[in-house]
Protein backbone atom coordinates (compact mmCIF):
# COMPACT_ATOMS: atom_id res chain seq x y z
CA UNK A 1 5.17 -11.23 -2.94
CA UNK A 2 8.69 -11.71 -0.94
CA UNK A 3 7.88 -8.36 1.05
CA UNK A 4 10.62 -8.78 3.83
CA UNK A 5 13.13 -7.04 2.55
CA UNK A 6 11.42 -3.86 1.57
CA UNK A 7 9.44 -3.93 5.14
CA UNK A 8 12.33 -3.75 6.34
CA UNK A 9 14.04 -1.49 4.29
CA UNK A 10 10.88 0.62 5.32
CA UNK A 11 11.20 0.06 9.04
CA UNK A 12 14.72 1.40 9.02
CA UNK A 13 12.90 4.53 7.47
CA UNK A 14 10.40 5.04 10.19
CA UNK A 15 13.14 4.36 12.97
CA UNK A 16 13.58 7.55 14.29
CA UNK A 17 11.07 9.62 12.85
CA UNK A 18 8.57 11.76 15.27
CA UNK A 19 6.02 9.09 14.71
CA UNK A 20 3.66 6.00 15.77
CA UNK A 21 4.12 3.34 13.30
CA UNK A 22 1.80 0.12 12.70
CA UNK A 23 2.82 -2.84 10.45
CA UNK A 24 0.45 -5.08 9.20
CA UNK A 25 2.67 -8.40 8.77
CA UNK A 26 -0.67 -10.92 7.20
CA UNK A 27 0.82 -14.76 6.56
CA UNK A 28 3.24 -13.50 4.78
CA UNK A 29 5.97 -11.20 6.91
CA UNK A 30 7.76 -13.21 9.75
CA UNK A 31 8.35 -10.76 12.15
CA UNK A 32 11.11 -12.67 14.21
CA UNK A 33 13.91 -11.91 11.68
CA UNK A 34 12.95 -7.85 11.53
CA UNK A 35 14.27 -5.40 13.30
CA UNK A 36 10.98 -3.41 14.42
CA UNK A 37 12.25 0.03 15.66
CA UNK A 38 10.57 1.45 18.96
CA UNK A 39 8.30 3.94 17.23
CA UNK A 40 6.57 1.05 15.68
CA UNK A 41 3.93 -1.36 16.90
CA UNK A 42 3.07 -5.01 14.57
CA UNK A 43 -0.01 -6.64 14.08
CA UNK A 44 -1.02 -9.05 11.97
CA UNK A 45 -4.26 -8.08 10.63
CA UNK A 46 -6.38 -5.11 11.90
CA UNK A 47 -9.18 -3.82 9.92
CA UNK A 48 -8.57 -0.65 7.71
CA UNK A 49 -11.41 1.50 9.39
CA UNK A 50 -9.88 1.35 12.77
CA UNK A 51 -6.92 2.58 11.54
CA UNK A 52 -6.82 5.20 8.88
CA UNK A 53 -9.00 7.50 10.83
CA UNK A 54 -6.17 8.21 12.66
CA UNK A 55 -3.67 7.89 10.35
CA UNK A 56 -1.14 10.77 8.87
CA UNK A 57 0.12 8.35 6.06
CA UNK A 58 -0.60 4.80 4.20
CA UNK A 59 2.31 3.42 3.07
CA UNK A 60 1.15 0.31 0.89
CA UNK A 61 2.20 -1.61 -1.90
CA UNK A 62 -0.84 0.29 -3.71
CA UNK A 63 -3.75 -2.35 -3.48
CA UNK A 64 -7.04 -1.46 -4.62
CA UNK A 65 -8.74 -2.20 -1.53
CA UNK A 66 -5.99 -0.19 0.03
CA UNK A 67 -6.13 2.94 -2.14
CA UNK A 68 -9.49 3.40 -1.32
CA UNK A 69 -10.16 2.86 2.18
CA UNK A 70 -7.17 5.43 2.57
CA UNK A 71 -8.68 7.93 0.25
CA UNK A 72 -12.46 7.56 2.40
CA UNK A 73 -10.56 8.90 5.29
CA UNK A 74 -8.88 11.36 3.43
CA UNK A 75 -5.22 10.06 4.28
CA UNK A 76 -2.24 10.43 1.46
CA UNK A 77 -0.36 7.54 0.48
CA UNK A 78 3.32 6.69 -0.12
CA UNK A 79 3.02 3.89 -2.91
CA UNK A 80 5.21 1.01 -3.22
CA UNK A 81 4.15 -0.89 -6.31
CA UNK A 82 4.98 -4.16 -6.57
CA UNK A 83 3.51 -5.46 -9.42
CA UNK A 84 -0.25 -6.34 -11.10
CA UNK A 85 -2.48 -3.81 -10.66
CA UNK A 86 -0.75 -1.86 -8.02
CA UNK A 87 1.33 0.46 -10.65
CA UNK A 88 -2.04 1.36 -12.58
CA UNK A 89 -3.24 2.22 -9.45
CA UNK A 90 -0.32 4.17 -7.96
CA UNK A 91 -0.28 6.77 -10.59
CA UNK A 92 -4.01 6.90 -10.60
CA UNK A 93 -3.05 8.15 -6.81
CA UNK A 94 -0.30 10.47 -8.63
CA UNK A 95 -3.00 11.83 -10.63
CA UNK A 96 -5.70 12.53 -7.75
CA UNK A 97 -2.63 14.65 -5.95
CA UNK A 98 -3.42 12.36 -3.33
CA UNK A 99 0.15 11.02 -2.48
CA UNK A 100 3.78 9.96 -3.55
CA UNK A 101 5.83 6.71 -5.32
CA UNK A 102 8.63 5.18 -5.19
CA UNK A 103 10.47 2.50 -6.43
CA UNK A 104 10.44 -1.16 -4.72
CA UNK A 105 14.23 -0.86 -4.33
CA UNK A 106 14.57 2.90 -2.83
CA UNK A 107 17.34 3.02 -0.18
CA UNK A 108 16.14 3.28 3.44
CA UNK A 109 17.79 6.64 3.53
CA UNK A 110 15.33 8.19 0.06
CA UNK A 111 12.72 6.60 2.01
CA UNK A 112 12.81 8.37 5.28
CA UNK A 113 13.08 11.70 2.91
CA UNK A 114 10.17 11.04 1.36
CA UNK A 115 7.84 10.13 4.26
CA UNK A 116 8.82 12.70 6.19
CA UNK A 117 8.01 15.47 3.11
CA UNK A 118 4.70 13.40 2.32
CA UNK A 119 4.08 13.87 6.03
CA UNK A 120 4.22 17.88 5.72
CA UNK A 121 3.38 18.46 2.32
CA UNK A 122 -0.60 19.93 2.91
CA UNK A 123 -1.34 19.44 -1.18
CA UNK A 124 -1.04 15.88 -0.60
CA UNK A 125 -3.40 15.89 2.36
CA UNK A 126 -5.35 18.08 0.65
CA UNK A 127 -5.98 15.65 -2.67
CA UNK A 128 -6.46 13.10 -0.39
CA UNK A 129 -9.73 14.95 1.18
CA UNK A 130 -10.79 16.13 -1.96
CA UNK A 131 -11.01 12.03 -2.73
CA UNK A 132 -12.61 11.56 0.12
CA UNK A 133 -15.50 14.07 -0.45
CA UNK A 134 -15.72 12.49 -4.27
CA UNK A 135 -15.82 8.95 -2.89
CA UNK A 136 -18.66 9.79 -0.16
CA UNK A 137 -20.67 11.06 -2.72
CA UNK A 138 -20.20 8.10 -4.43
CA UNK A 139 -21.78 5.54 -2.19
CA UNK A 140 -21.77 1.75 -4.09
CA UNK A 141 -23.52 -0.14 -1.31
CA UNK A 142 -26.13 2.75 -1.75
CA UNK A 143 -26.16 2.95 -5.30
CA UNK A 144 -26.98 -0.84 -5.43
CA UNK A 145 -29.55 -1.23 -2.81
CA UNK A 146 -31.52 1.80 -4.73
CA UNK A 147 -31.32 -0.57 -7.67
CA UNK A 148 -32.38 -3.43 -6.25
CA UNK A 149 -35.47 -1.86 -4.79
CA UNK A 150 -36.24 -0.40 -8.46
CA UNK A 151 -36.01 -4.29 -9.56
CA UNK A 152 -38.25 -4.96 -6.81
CA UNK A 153 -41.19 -2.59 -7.57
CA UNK A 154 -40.57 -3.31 -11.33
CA UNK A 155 -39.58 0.18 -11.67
CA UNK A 156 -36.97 0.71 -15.20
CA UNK A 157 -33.06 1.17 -13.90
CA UNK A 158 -31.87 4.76 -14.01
């Protein structure tokens, strides 16, 4: 999805800022040509849950997979669509009051504004728990098995 730019663009953001940064590069970010500021570690590929428990803000391009496993710890989001899905689900974030957008092309300078207010604004912390209570009440991996062991005893789906 040609990321580089706005990882950077992001990275000169964060430089600065009172904060510990992580960067999840995957295949597709080549790390030797950006500048990673001090405040900021890189990894290629760490799973979500290790993370966002700790976490004060997602920034993300707005992935499904993404969107939620930031909501189930109750962490805002700064959304970055890119394309696809990922504008659908952005507002969908919008709506929730669980975090921010911006544009792919916002200037490093807008950026760094608007982390740093998503950062201290409580209503966006605040949506993002209230989707976390929702989704825990939600469970799917309970919800199936529950159905399958209706199947199993022949019992009619709810």
């Amino acid at each position: 999805m040609n990321q580089q730019a706005l990882a950077q663009r992001i990275l000169d953001a964060i430089a600065g800022l009172p904060v510990r940064a992580l960067l999840t590069t995957g295949p597709a970010l080549d790390i030797a040509s950006l500048r990673i500021p001090p405040n900021t570690r890189t990894v290629a590929f760490i799973p979500h849950r290790y993370v966002f428990p700790h976490a004060a803000l997602v920034i993300s391009h707005a992935g499904w997979q993404t969107i939620n496993a930031a909501l189930a710890d109750g962490v805002p989001l700064l959304c970055i669509p890119d394309g696809r899905d990922q504008p659908d689900n952005a507002a969908r974030v919008l709506a929730a009051g669980a975090g921010v957008r911006v544009r792919r092309s916002t200037a490093p300078h807008k950026l760094r504004h608007v982390i740093t207010h998503a950062l201290t604004d409580p209503s966006l912390t605040h949506g993002a728990k209230t989707m976390a209570v929702a989704l825990a009440q939600s469970d799917g991996a309970l919800a199936i098995t529950d159905a399958l062991e209706r199947l199993a005893n022949h019992e009619k789906p709810q």
